[in-house]
PDB file of N, CA and C in Angstrom:
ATOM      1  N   UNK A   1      -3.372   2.283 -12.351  1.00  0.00           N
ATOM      2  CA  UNK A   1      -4.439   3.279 -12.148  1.00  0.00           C
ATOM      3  C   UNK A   1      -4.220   4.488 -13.060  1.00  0.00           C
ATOM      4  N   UNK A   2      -3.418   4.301 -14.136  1.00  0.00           N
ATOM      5  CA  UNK A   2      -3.220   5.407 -14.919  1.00  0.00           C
ATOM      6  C   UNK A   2      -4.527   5.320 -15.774  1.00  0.00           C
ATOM      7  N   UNK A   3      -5.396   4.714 -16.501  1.00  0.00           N
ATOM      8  CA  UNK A   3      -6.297   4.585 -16.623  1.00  0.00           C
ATOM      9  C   UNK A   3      -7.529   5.644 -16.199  1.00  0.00           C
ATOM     10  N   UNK A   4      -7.630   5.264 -15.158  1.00  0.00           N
ATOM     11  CA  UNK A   4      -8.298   5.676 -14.321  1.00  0.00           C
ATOM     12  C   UNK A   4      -8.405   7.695 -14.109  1.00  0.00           C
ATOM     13  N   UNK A   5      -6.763   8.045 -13.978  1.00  0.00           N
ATOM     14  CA  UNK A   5      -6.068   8.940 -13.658  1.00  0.00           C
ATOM     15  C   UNK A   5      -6.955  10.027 -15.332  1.00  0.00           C
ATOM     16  N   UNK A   6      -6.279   9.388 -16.325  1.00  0.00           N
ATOM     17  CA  UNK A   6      -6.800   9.913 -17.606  1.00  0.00           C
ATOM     18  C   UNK A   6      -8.118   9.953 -17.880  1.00  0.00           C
ATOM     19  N   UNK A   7      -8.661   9.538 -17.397  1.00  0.00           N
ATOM     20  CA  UNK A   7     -10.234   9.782 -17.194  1.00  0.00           C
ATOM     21  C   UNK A   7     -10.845  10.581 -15.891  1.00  0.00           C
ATOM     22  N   UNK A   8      -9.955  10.546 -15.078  1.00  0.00           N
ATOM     23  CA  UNK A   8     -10.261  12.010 -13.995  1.00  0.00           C
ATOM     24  C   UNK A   8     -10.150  13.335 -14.731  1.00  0.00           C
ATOM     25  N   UNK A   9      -8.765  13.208 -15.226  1.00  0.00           N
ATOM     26  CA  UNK A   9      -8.178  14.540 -15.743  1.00  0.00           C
ATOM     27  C   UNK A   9      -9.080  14.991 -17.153  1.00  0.00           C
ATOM     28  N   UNK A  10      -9.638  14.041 -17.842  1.00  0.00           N
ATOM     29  CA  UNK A  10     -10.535  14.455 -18.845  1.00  0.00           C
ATOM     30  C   UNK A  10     -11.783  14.809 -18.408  1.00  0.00           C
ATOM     31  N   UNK A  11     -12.412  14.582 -17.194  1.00  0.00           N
ATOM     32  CA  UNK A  11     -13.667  14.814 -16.035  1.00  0.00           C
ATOM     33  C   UNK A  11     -13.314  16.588 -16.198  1.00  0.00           C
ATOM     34  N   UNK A  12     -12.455  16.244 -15.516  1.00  0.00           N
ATOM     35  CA  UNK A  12     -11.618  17.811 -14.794  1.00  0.00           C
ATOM     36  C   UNK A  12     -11.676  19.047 -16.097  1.00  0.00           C
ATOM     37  N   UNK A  13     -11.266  18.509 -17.329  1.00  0.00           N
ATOM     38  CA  UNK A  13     -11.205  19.352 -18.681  1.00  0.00           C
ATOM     39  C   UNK A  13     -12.553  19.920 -18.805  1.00  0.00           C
ATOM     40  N   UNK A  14     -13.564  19.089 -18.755  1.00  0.00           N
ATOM     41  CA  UNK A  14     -14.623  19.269 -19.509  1.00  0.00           C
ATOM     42  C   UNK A  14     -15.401  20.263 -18.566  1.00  0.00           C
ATOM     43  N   UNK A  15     -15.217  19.570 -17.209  1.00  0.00           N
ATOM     44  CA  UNK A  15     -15.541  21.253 -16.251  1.00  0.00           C
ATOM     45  C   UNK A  15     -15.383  22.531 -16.131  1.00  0.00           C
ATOM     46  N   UNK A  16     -14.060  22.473 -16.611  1.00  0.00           N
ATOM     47  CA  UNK A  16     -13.098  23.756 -16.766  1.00  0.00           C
ATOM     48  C   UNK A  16     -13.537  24.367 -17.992  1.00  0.00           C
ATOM     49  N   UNK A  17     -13.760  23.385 -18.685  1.00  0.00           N
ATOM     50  CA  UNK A  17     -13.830  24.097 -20.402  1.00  0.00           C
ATOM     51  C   UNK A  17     -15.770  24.261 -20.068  1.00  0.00           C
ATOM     52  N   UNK A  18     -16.514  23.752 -19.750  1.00  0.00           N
ATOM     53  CA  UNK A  18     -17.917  23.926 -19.627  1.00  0.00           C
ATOM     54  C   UNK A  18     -17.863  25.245 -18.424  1.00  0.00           C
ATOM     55  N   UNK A  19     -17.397  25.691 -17.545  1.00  0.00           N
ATOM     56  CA  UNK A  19     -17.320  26.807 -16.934  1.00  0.00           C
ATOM     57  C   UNK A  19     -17.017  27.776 -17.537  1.00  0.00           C
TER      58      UNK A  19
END
């Protein structure tokens, strides 16, 4: 599920960085 994990955490970036 690391996969998976690296594509949450890039979700998570783009929020942070779009806020």
């Amino acid at each position: 599920v690391e996969d998976e994990s690296s594509e949450y955490i890039s979700s998570d970036l783009l929020c942070c960085l779009h806020s």
